[in-house]
Every structure is written in structure tokens, then in C-alpha cells.
C-alpha atoms as a PDB file:
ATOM      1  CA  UNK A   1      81.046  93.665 109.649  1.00  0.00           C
ATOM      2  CA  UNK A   2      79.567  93.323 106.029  1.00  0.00           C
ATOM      3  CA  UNK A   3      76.294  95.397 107.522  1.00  0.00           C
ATOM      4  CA  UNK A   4      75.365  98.711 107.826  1.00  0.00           C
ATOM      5  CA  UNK A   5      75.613 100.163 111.255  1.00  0.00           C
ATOM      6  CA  UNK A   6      75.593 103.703 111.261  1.00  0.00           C
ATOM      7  CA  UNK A   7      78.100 106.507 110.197  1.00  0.00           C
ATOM      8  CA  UNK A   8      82.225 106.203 111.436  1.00  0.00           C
ATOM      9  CA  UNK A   9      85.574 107.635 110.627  1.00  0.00           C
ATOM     10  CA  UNK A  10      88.914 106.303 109.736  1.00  0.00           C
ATOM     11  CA  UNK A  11      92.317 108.421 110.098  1.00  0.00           C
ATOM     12  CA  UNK A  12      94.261 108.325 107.276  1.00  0.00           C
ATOM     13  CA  UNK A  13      97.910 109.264 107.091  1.00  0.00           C
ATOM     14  CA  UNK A  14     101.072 108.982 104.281  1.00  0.00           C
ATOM     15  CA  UNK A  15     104.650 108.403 104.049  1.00  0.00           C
ATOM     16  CA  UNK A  16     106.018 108.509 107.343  1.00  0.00           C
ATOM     17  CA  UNK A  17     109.540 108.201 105.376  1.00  0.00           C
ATOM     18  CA  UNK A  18     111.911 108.078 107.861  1.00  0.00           C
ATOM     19  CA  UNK A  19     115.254 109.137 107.074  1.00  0.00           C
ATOM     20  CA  UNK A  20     113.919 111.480 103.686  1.00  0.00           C
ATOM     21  CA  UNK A  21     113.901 114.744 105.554  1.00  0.00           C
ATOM     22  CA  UNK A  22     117.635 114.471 106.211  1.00  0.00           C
ATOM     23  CA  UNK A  23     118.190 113.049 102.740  1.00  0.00           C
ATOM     24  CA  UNK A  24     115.854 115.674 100.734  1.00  0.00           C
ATOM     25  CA  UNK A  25     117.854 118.578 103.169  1.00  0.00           C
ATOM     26  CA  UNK A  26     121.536 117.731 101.607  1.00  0.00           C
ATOM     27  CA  UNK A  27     120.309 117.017  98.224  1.00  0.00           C
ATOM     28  CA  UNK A  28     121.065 113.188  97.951  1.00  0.00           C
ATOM     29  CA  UNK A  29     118.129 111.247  97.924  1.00  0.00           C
ATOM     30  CA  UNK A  30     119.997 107.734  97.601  1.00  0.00           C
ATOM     31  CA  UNK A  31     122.370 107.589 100.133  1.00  0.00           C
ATOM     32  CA  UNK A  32     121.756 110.454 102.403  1.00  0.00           C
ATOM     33  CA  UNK A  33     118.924 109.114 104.921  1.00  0.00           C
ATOM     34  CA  UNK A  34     120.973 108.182 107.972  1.00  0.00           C
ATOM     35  CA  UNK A  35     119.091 110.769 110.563  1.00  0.00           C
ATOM     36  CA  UNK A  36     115.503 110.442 111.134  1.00  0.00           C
ATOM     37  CA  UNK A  37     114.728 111.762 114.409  1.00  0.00           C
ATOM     38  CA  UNK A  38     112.503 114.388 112.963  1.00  0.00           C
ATOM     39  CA  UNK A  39     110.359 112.078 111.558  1.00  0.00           C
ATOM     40  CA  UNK A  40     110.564 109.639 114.823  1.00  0.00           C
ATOM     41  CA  UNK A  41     108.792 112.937 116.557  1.00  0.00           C
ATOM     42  CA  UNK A  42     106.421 113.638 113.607  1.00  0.00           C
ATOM     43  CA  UNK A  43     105.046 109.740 113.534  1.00  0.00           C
ATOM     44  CA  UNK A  44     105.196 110.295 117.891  1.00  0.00           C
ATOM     45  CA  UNK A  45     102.831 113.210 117.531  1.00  0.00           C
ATOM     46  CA  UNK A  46     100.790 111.618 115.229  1.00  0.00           C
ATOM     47  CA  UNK A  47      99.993 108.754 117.111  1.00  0.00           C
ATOM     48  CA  UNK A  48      99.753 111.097 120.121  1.00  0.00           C
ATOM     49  CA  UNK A  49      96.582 112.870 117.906  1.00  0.00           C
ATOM     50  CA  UNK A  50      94.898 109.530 117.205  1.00  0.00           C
ATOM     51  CA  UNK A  51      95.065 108.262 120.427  1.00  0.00           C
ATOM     52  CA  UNK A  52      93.430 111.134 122.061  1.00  0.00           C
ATOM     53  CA  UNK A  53      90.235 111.497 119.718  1.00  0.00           C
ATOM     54  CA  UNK A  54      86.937 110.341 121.117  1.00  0.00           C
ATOM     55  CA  UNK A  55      85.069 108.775 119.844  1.00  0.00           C
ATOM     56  CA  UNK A  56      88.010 106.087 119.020  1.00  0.00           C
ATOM     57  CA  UNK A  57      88.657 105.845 114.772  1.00  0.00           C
ATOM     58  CA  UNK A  58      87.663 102.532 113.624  1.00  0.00           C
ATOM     59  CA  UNK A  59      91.375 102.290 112.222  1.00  0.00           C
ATOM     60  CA  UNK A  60      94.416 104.243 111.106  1.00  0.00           C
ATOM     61  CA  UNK A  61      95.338 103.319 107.739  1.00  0.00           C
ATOM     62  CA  UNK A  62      99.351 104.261 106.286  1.00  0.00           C
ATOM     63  CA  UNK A  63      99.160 104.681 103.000  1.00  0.00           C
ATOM     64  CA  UNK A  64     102.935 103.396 102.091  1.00  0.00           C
ATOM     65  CA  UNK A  65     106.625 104.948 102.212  1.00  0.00           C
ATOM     66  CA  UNK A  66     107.034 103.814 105.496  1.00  0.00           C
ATOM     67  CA  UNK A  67     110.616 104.282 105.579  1.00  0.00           C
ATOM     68  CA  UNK A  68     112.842 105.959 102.958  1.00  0.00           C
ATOM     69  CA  UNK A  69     115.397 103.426 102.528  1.00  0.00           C
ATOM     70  CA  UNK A  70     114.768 101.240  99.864  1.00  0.00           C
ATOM     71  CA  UNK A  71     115.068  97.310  99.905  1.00  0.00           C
ATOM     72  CA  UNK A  72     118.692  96.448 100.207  1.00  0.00           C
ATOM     73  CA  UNK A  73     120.236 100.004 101.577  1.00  0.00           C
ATOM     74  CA  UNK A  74     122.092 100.417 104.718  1.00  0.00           C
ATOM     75  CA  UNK A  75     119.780 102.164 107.320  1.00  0.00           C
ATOM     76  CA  UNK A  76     116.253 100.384 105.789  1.00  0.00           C
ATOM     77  CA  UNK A  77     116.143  98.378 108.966  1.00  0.00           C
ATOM     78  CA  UNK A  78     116.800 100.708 111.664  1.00  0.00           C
ATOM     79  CA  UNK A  79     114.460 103.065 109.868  1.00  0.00           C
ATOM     80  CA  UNK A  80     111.802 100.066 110.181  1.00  0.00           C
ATOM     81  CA  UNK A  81     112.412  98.833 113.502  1.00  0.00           C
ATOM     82  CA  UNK A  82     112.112 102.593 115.316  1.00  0.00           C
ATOM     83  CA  UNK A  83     108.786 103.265 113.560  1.00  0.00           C
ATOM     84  CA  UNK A  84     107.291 100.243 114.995  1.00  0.00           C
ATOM     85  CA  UNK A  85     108.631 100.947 118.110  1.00  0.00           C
ATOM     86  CA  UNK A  86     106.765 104.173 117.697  1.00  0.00           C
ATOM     87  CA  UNK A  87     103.332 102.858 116.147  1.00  0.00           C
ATOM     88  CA  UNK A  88     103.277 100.205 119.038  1.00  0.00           C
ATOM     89  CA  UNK A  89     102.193 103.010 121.064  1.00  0.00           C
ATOM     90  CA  UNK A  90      98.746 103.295 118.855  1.00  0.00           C
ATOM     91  CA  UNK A  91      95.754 102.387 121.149  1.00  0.00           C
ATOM     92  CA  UNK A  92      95.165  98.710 121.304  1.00  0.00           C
ATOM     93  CA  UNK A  93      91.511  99.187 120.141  1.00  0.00           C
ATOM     94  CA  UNK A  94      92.579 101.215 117.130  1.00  0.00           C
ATOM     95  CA  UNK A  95      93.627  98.877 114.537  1.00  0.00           C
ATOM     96  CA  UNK A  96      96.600  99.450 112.470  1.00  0.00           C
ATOM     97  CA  UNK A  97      96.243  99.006 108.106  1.00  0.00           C
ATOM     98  CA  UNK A  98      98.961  98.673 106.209  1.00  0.00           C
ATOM     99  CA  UNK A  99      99.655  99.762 101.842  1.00  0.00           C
ATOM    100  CA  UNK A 100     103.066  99.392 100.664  1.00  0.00           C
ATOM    101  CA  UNK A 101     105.103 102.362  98.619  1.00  0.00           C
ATOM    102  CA  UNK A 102     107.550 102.033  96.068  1.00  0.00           C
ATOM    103  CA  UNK A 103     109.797 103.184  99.378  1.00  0.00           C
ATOM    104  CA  UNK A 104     108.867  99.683 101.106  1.00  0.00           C
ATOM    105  CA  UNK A 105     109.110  97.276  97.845  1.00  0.00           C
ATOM    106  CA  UNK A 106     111.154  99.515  95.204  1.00  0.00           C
ATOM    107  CA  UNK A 107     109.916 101.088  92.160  1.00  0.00           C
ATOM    108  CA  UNK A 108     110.552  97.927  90.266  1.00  0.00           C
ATOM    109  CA  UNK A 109     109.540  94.898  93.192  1.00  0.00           C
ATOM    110  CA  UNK A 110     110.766  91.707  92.856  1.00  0.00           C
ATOM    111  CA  UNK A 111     109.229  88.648  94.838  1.00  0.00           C
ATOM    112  CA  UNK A 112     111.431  89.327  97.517  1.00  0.00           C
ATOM    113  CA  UNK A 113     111.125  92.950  98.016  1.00  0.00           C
ATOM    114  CA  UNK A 114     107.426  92.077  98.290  1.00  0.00           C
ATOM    115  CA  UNK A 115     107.829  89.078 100.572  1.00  0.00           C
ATOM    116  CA  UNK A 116     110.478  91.468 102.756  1.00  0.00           C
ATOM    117  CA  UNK A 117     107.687  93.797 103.061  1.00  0.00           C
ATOM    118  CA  UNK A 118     105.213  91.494 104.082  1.00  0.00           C
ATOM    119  CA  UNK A 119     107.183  89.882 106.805  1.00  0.00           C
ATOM    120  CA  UNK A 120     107.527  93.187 108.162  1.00  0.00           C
ATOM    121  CA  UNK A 121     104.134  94.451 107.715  1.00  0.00           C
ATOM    122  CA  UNK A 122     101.593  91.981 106.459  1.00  0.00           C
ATOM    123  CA  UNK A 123     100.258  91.552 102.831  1.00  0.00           C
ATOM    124  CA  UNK A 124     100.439  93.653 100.236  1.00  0.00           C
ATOM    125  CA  UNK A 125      97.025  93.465  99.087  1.00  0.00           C
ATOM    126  CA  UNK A 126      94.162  92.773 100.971  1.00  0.00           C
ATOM    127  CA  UNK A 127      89.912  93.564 101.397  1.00  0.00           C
ATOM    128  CA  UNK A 128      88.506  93.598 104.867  1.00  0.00           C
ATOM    129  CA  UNK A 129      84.842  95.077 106.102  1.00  0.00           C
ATOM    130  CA  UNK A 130      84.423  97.652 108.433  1.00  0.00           C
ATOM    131  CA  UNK A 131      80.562  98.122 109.085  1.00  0.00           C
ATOM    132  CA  UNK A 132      78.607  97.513 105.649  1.00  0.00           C
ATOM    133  CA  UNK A 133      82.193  99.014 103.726  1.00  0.00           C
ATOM    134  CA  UNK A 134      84.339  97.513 101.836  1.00  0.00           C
ATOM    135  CA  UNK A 135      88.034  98.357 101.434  1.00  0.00           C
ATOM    136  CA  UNK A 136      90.649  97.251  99.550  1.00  0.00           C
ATOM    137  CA  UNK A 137      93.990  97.788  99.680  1.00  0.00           C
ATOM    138  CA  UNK A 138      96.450  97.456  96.968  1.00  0.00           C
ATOM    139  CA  UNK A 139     100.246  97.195  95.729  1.00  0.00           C
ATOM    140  CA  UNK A 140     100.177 100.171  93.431  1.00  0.00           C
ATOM    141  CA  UNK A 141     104.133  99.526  92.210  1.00  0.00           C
ATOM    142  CA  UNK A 142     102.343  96.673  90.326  1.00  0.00           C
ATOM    143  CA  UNK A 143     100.663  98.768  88.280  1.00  0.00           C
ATOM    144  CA  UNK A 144     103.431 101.003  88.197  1.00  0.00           C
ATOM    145  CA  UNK A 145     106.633  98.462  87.287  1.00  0.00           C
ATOM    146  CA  UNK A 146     105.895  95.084  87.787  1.00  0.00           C
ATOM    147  CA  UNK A 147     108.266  93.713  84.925  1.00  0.00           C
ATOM    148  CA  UNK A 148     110.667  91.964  87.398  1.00  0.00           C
ATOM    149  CA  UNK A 149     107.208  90.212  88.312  1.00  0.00           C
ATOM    150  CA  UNK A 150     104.899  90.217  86.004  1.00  0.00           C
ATOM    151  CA  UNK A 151     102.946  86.922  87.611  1.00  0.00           C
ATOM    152  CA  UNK A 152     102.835  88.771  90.869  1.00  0.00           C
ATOM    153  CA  UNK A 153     100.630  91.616  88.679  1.00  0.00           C
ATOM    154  CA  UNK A 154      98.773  88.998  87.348  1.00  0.00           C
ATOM    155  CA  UNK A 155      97.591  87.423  90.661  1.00  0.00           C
ATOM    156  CA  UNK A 156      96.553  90.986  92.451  1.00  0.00           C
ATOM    157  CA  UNK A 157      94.747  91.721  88.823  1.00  0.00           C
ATOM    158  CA  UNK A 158      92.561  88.172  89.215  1.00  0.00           C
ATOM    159  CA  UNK A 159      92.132  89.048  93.221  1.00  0.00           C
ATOM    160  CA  UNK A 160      91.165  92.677  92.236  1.00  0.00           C
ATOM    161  CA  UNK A 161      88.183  91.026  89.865  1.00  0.00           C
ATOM    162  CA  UNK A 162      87.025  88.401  92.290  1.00  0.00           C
ATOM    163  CA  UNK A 163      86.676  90.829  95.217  1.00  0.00           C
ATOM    164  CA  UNK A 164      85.168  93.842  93.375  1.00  0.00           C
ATOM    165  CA  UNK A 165      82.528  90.688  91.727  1.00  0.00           C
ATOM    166  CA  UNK A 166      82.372  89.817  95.634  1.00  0.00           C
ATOM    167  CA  UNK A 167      81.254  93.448  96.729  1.00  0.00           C
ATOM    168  CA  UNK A 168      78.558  93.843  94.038  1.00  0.00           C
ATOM    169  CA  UNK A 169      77.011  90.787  95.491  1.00  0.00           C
ATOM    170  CA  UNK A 170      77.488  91.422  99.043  1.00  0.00           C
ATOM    171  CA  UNK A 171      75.189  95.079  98.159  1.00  0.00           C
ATOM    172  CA  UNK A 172      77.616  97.080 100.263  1.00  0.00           C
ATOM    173  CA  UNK A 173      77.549 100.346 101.309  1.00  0.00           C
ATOM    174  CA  UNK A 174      80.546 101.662  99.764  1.00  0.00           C
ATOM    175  CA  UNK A 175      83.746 100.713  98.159  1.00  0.00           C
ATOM    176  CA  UNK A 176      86.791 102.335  99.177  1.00  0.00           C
ATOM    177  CA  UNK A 177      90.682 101.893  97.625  1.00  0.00           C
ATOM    178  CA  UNK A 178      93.564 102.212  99.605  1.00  0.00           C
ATOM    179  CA  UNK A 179      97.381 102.686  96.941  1.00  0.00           C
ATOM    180  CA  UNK A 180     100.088 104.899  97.651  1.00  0.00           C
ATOM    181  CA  UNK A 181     100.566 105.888  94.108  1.00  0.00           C
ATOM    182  CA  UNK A 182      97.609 108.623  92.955  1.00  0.00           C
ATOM    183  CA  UNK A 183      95.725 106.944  89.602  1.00  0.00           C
ATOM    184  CA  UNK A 184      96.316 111.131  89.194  1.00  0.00           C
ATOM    185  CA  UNK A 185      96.663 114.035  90.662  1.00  0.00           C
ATOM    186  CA  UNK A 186      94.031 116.647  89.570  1.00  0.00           C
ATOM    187  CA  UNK A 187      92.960 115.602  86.603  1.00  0.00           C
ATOM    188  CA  UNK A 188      92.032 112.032  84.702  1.00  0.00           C
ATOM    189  CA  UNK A 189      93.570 112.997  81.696  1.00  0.00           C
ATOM    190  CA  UNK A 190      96.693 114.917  82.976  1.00  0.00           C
ATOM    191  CA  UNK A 191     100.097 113.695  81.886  1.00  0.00           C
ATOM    192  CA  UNK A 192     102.084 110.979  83.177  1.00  0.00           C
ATOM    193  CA  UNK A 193     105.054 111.656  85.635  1.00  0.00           C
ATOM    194  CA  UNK A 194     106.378 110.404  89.095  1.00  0.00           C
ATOM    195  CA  UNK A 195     104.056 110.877  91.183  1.00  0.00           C
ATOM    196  CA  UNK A 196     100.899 109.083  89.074  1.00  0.00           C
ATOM    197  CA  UNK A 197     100.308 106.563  87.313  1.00  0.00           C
ATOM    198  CA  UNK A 198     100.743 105.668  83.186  1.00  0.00           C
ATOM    199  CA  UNK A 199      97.887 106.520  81.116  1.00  0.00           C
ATOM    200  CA  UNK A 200      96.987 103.710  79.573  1.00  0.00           C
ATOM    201  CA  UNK A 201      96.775 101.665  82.985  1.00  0.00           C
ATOM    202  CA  UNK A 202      95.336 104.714  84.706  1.00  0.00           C
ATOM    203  CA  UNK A 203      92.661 104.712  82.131  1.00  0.00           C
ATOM    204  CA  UNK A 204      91.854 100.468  82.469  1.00  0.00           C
ATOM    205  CA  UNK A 205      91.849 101.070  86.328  1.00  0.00           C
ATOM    206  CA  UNK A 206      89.836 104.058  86.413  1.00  0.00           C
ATOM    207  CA  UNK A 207      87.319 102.220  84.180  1.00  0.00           C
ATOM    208  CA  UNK A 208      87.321  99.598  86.539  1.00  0.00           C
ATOM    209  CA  UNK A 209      86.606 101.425  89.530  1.00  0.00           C
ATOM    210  CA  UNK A 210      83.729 103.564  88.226  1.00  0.00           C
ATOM    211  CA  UNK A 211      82.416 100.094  86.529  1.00  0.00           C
ATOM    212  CA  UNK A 212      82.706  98.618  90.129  1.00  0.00           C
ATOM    213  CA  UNK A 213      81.068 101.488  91.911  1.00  0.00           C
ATOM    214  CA  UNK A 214      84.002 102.752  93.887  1.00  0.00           C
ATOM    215  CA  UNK A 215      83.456 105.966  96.007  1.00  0.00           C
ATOM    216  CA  UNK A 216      86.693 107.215  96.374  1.00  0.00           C
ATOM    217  CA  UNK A 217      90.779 106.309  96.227  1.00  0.00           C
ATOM    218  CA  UNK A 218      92.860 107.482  98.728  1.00  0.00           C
ATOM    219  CA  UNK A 219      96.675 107.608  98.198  1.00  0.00           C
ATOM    220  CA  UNK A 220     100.017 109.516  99.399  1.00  0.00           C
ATOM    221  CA  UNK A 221     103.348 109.636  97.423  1.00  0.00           C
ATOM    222  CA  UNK A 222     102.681 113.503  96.570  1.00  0.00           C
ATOM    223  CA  UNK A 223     103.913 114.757 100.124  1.00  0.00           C
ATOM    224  CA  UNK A 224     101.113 117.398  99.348  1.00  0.00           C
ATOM    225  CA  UNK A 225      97.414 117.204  98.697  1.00  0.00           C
ATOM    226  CA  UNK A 226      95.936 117.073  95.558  1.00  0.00           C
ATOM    227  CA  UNK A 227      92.966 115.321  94.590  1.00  0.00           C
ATOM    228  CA  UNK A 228      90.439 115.231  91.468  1.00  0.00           C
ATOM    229  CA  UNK A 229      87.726 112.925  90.560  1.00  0.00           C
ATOM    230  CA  UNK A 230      86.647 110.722  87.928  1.00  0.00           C
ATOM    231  CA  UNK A 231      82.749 109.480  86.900  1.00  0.00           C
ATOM    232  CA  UNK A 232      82.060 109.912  90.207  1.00  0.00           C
ATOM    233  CA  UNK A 233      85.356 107.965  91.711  1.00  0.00           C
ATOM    234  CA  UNK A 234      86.935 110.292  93.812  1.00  0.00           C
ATOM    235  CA  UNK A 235      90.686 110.418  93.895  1.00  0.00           C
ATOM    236  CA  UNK A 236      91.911 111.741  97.380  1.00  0.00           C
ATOM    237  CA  UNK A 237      95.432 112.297  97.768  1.00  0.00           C
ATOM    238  CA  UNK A 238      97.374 113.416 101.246  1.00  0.00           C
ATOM    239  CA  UNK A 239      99.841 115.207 101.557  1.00  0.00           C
ATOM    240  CA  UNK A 240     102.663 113.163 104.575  1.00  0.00           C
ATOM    241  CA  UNK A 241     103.206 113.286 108.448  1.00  0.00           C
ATOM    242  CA  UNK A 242     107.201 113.248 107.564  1.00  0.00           C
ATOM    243  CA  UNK A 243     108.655 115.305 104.509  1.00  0.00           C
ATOM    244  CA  UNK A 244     106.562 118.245 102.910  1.00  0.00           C
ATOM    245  CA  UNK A 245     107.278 118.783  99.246  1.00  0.00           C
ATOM    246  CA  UNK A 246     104.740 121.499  98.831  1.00  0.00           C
ATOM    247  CA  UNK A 247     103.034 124.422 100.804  1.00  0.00           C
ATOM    248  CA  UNK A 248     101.193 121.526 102.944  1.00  0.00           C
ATOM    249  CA  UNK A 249     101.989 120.479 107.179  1.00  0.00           C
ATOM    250  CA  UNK A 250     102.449 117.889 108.235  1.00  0.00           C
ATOM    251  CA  UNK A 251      99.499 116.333 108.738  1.00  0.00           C
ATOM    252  CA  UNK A 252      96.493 113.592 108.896  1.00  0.00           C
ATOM    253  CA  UNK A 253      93.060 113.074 106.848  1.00  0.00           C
ATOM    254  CA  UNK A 254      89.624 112.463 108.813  1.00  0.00           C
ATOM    255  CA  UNK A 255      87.152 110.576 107.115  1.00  0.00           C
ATOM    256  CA  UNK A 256      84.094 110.146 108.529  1.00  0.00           C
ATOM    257  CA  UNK A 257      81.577 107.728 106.277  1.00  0.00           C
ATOM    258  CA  UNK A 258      78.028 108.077 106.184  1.00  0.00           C
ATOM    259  CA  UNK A 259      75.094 106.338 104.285  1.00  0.00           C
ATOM    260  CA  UNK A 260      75.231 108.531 101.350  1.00  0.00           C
ATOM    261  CA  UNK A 261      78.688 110.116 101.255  1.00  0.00           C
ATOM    262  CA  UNK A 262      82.474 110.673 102.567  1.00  0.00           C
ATOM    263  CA  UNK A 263      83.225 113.610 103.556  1.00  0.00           C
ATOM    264  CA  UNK A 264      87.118 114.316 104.571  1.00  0.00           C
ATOM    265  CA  UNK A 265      89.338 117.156 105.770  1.00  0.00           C
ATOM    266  CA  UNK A 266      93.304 116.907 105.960  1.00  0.00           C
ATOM    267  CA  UNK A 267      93.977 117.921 109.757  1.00  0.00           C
ATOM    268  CA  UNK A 268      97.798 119.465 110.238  1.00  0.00           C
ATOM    269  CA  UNK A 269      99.079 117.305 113.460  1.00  0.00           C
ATOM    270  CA  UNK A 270      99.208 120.420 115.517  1.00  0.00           C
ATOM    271  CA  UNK A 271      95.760 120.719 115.147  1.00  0.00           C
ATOM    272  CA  UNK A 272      94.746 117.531 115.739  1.00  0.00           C
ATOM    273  CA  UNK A 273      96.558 117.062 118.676  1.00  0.00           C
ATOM    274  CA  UNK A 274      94.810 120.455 120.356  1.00  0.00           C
ATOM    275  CA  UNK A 275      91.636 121.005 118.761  1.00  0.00           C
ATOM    276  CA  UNK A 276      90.857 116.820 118.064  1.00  0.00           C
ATOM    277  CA  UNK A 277      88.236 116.311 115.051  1.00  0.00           C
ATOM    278  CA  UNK A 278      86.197 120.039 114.818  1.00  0.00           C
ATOM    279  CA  UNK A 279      82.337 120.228 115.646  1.00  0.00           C
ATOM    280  CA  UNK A 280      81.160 120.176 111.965  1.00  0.00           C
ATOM    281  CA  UNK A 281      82.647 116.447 111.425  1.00  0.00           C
ATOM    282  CA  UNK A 282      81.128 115.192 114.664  1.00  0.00           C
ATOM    283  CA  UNK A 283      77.465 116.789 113.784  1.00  0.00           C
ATOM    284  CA  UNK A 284      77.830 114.266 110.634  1.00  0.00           C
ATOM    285  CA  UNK A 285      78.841 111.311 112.837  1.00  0.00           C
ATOM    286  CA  UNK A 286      76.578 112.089 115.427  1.00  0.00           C
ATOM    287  CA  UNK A 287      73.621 113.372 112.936  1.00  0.00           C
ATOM    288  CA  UNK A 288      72.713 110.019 111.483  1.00  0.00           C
ATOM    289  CA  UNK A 289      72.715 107.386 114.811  1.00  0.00           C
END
């Protein structure tokens, strides 16, 4: 998969967050997730969309807050268990990428919050090749908190060098980032709050990526979209298929890669499941073969 074979698109989606709808509702955030069947028919439809697209995605990708319930809190594995049971219903040939939230390891991860999450839904930070791309995904609560493990930080930070080193000898068509925490939200040099990252580590990462000759980032944790860019690094952030915080629907992003460029549009699930992927995105798919 490390060469070039023509333009495809991936489906990317955020914070499923079972049980925050309820919680967000009645004001209490920490204890107040015990319904989630809105969100059980929100992840339903969206897998409904995916599977109905043609031509097939090459794979969906979650980009973290699975559930809402934290590690350690009472309905965490119910939450977990029901939206597998729904996401096992995602086409066989339509594989499934995982990014963990601060939702699925807490805002400050320990080993075993991380090693929880991975039993559940594989690594926490990985690189795999779809067709002459490269993609990474990473554990963005390490760059947001990782004082209950600083070695853990230490280990994705040596990874993050070898495989970005690996890329730039591998000549590959792009380089693209999956985190669920935005490195910002409009701008590079906006403050620092929940929903981005620190500026000093924003600043060392962003660095990084436009060093490295990353296209874009794409993240969630907003529950609205929001996006900037930086050098040239474009930061893409989605708004969720479960809890809108913001004027945004729920919803799904389309990106469909070519030789030269991404080019993505957020997709509410109503109109994904009726319309499918609109004529303009399939010219580009189709235009290049």
C-alpha cells in the first residue's frame, strides 16, 4: 500500500460520546450519563450512511470520545459494549480506525487508562498506508497531560520521529495526522483553552509537522467545526455524530485524496444517508483514474 494508485476517500467522524447528550441536557457532566439511546441511533445512522456509499470508503476513522464515561465511572462499560455492538454492523470491507479522547483514557492517562483503552480498541498510536499515504494516528492527551506518565510521552515522541524519518524516505504521497485534540482551532497563535492544545507544545508540534511535510490534521473534541491552517499544515476539525455544542448537525467528513490535494466537506448524517457523497466529490475521484 506504500504506492500511488489513484485518488480515494476516507469517512471521518468524532465523538460518538455516548451517554453526554443526557449528561450535557441536566447540567452534570460527571455523573449524569446513564441514557444514551440517542446517541445509540445517531452512531446507527451513521453507519447506515457509510455502508450505503459506492464506491466503498477505504476506511472510517473515529477520531476519539467514544464514550462519555471516563475510566473508572459507573456506566463506561455499557456505554462501550453497545457502541460496538453498533459499529459491528460497519461493512466488512470497510475497515474500522481507531484515536483515543481524553473521554477513553482521561485528561490525565495513566498506564492503565491507556492499556484499558487498548484492550478495548487497539493501540493508541499507530501509522499504517493506504495507497502511497501515510497516516498516523496519535494519543493527543499525551501532549495534553501526560504527567502521571511521562515515559509513555516519551515513547510516542521517539515513535513520532522514527516514522515521520520513515515517510520522508519512503517519498510518499502525503502525510496525514489523526488526534482528537485540535493543535488549534482557527488560528496558530490563538490562546490556550479546553478544547486545544498549550502553546508552547502546539508550537514544537506544529513545527514538526510542517518540517515533516504534513498535509493536514484532522481532529474532533470541539463538537463543532472549526479549522485553520498553519505553513501549509492544515488543521481540520469536525464537529460530532453524538452531542452538538455549536450551530453544527450531527454529522460526518468526506475526504477524498488526490495526487496534489485533499479536499473535504462535513456531510450532516441526514444527508449522507439520502443524497450519499454529491456529484462534485465524485468528479474528483473519478477525474484522475
Amino acid at each position: 500500500e506504500c504506492q500511488w494508485k489513484g485518488p480515494f476517500y476516507f469517512i471521518q467522524g468524532a465523538d460518538p460520546q455516548l451517554g453526554l447528550m443526557k449528561a450535557w441536557t441536566c447540567g452534570d457532566t460527571d455523573n449524569g450519563d446513564d441514557e444514551w439511546g440517542e446517541e445509540i441511533k445517531l452512531a446507527e445512522q451513521a453507519v447506515q450512511a457509510i455502508n450505503k456509499l459506492n464506491p466503498k470508503p477505504k476506511f472510517f476513522v473515529l477520531c476519539g470520545d467514544l464514550v462519555h464515561g471516563m475510566p473508572g465511572t459507573l456506566w463506561r462499560k455499557n456505554q462501550v459494549q453497545d457502541l460496538k455492538n453498533v459499529l459491528k454492523n460497519t461493512a466488512q470491507d470497510i475497515p474500522l480506525v481507531f484515536v483515543c479522547g481524553n473521554h477513553d483514557v482521561g485528561n490525565a492517562p495513566t498506564r492503565e487508562t491507556i492499556d484499558d483503552y487498548c484492550e478495548n480498541w487497539g493501540d493508541d498510536y499507530f501509522s499504517f498506508w493506504v495507497g502511497g499515504v501515510f497516516f498516523l494516528v496519535l494519543n493527543s492527551q499525551l501532549f495534553f497531560d501526560s504527567s502521571r506518565c511521562p515515559e509513555l510521552k516519551e515513547a510516542q515522541d521517539v515513535w513520532l520521529d522514527e516514522q515521520l524519518a520513515v515517510a520522508e524516505k519512503q517519498k510518499c504521497k502525503h502525510i496525514i495526522v489523526f488526534q482528537h485534540i485540535p493543535l488549534f482551532l482557527e488560528k496558530p497563535d490563538e490562546d490556550h483553552g479546553y478544547f486545544n492544545l498549550e502553546k508552547s507544545v502546539r508550537e514544537e508540534i506544529m513545527e514538526k509537522f510542517h518540517k515533516a511535510g504534513i498535509k493536514a490534521v484532522f481532529a474532533g473534541h470541539y463538537h463543532r467545526n472549526a479549522g485553520g491552517s498553519y505553513k501549509g499544515v492544515e488543521m481540520v476539525v469536525s464537529s460530532a455524530i453524538g452531542c452538538q455544542l455549536g450551530e453544527d448537525t450531527h454529522g460526518l467528513r468526506v475526504v477524498v485524496v488526490t495526487e496534489d490535494e485533499l479536499v473535504h466537506r462535513y456531510y450532516s448524517l441526514n444527508e449522507l444517508s439520502s443524497q450519499g457523497i454529491e456529484k462534485e466529490l465524485l468528479d474528483v475521484l473519478a477525474k484522475q483514474k
